[in-house]
Protein backbone atom coordinates (compact mmCIF):
# COMPACT_ATOMS: atom_id res chain seq x y z
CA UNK A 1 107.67 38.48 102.49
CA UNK A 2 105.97 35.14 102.07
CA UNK A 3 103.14 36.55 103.28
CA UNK A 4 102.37 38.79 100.91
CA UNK A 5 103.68 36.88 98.15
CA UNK A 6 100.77 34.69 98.54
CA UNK A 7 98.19 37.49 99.10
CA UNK A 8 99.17 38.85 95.90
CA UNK A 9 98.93 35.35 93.95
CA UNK A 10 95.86 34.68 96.23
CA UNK A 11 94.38 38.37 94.51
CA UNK A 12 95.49 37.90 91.41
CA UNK A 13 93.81 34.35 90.97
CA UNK A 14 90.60 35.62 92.55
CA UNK A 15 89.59 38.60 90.34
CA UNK A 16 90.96 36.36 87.50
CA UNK A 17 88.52 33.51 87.97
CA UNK A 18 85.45 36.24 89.23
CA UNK A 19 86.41 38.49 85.84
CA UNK A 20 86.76 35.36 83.91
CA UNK A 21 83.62 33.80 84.70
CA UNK A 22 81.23 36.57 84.98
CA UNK A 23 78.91 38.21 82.49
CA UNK A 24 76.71 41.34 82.35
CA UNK A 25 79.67 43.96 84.04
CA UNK A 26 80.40 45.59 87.29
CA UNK A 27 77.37 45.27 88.86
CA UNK A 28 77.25 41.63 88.05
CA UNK A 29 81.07 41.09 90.21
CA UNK A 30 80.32 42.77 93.13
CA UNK A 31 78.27 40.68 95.12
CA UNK A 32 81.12 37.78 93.85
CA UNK A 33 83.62 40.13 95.20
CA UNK A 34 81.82 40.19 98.35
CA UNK A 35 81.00 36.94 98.50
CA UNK A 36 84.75 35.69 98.07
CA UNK A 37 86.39 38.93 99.86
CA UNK A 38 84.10 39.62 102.59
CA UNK A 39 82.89 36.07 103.55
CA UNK A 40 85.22 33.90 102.63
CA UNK A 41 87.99 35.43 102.76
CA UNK A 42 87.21 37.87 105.61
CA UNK A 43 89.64 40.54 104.10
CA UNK A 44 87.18 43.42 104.26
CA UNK A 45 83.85 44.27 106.15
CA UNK A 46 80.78 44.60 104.63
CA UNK A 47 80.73 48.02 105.25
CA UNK A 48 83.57 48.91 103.40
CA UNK A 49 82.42 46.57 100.38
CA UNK A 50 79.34 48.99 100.62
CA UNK A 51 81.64 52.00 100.46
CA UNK A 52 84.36 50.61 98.30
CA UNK A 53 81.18 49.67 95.21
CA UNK A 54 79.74 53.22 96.00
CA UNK A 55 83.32 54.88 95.04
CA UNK A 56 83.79 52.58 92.16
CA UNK A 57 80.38 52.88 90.83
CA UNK A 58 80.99 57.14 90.87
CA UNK A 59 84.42 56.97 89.43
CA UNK A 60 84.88 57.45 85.98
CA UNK A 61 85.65 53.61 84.23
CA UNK A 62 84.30 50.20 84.65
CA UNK A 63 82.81 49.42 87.80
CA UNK A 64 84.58 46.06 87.94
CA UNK A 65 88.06 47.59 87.24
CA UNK A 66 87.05 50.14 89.67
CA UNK A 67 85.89 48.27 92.70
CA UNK A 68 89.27 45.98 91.67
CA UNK A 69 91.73 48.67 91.81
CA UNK A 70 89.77 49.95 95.57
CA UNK A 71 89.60 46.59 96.94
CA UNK A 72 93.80 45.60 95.52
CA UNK A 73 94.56 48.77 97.89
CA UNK A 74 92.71 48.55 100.67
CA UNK A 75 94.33 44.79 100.94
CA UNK A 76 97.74 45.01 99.26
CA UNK A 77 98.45 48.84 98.52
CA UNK A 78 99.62 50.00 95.27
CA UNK A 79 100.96 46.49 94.59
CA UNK A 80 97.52 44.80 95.03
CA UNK A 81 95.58 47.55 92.91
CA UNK A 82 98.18 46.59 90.22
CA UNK A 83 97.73 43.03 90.49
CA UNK A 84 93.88 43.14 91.03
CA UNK A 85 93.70 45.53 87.67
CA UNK A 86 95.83 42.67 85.93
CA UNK A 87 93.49 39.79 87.44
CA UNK A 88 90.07 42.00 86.41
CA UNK A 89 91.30 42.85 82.65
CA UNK A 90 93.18 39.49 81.38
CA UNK A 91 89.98 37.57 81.12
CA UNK A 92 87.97 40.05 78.95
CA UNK A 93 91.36 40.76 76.84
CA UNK A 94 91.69 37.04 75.99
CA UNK A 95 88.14 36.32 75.30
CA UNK A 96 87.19 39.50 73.31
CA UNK A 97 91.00 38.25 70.96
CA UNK A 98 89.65 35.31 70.66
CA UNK A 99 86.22 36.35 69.85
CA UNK A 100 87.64 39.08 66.98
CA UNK A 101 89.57 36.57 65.49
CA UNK A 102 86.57 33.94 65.28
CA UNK A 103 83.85 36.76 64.77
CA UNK A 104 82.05 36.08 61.58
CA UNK A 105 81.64 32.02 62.75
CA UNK A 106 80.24 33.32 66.15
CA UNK A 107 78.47 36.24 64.83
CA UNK A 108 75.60 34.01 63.32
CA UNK A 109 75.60 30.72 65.29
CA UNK A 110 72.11 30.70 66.79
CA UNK A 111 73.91 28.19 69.40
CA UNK A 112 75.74 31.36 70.58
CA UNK A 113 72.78 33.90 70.34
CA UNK A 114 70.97 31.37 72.74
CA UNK A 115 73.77 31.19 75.02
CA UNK A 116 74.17 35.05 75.16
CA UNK A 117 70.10 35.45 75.93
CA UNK A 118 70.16 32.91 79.03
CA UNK A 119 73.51 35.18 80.32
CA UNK A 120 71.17 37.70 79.99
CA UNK A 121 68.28 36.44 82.19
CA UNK A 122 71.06 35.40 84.57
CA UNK A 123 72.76 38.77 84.65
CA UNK A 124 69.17 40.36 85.27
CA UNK A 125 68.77 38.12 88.04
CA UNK A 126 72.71 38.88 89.85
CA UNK A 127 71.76 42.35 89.52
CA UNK A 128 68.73 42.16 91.39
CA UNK A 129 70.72 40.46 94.01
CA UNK A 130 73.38 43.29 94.41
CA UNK A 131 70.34 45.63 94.75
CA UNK A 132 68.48 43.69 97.30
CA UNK A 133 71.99 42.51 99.29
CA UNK A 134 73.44 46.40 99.44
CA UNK A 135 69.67 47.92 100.27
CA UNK A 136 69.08 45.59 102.93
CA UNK A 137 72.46 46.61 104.52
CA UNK A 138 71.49 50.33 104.09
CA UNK A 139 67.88 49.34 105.97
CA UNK A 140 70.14 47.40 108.46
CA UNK A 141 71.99 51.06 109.50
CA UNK A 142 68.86 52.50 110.21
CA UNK A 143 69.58 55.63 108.97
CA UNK A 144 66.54 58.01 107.90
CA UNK A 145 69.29 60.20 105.55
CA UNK A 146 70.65 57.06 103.72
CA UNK A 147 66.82 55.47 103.29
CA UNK A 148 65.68 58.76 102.12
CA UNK A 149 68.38 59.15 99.50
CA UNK A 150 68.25 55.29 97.98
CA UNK A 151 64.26 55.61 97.87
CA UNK A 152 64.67 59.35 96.11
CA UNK A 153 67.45 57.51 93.52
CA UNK A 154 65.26 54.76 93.17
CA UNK A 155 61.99 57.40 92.20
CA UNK A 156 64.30 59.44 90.14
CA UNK A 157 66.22 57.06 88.24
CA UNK A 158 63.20 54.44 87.78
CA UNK A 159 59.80 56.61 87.45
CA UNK A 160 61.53 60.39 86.56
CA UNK A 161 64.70 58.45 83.99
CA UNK A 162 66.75 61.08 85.54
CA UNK A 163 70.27 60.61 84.31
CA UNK A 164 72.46 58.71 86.81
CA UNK A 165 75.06 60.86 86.43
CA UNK A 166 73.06 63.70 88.32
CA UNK A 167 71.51 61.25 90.74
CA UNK A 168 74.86 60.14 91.57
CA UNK A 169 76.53 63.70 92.01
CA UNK A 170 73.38 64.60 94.53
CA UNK A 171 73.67 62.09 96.66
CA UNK A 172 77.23 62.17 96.54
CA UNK A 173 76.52 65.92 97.93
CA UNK A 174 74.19 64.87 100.66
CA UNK A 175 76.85 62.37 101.47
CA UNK A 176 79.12 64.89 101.62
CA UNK A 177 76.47 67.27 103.76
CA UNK A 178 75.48 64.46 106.01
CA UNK A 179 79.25 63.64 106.80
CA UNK A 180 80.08 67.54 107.64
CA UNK A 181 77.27 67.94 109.93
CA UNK A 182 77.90 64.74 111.90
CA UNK A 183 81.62 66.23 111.86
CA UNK A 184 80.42 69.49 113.17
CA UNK A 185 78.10 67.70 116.24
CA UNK A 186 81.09 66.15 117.27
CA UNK A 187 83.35 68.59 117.53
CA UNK A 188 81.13 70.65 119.62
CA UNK A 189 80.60 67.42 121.67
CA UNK A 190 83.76 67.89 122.29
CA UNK A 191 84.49 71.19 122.82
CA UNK A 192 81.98 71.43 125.33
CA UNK A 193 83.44 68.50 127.66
């Protein structure tokens, strides 16, 4: 019971300080997440990181919350998504109060607005990293099906501005294909032993 007590508190205090001190939104926590879940704390594999950010970037809601809630129940069950939703949501809540009830003193403090622009430039450069960290593990599978789909939602989103939501409901359907037919091979792998 121990045990768990501390891998709740050990959850909770993780998304808090990742959701508390990161700016620019879910694609900005992720490689953090990995980073501290993956790496350090060798909960998950880096394959299910790669799965778990592919479900909580195509569910509805904030990718952050999202990849939260996923990675709370893969480690903790119901009890960890809880807690992990709690740890991801407190830090914005606070600061956003705090912000409203300061907002016309912030709103034209050129300190702030030159804060805000470097986050920026940093945030452009953390998401950059999540693209090059999850395509090189994609490249790493060597899988033709999976490069051809991220270099077709790369074309489409980037040269063609296709909206994401139909990129992302395509190759959830090749996913989806892909997955059936490797299904299908092996069962008639097996049926024919």
């Amino acid at each position: 019971m121990k045990n768990k007590k501390n891998i709740y508190i050990k959850l909770f205090i993780s998304t808090f300080y990742l959701s508390a001190f990161t700016f620019g939104g879910g694609y900005v926590i992720i490689p953090l997440m990995k980073k501290k879940f993956v790496d350090d704390l060798q909960w998950i594999e880096d394959d299910e990181m790669l799965n778990l950010t592919a479900i909580a970037q195509s569910s509805p809601g904030a990718v952050a919350v999202n990849a939260a809630i996923l990675l709370g129940y893969r480690v903790a069950g119901i009890l960890g998504a809880l807690v992990t939703i709690l740890g991801t949501v407190l830090p914005p809540f606070i600061t956003l109060s705090v912000i409203s009830i300061f907002y016309t003193a912030f709103r034209d403090n050129i300190v702030v607005n030159a804060v805000l622009k470097g986050m920026q430039a940093g945030v452009a450069a953390v998401i950059a990293d999540v693209v090059l960290n999850l395509g090189s593990n994609v490249l790493k599978q060597k899988d033709i099906v999976s490069m051809i789909i991220m270099v077709g939602a790369f074309i489409a989103t980037f040269f063609f501005k296709i909206n994401v939501m139909y990129i992302v409901l395509v190759c959830g359907c090749m996913g989806a294909a892909k997955i059936l037919i490797q299904m299908k091979k092996f069962q008639k792998g097996g049926d024919s032993q």
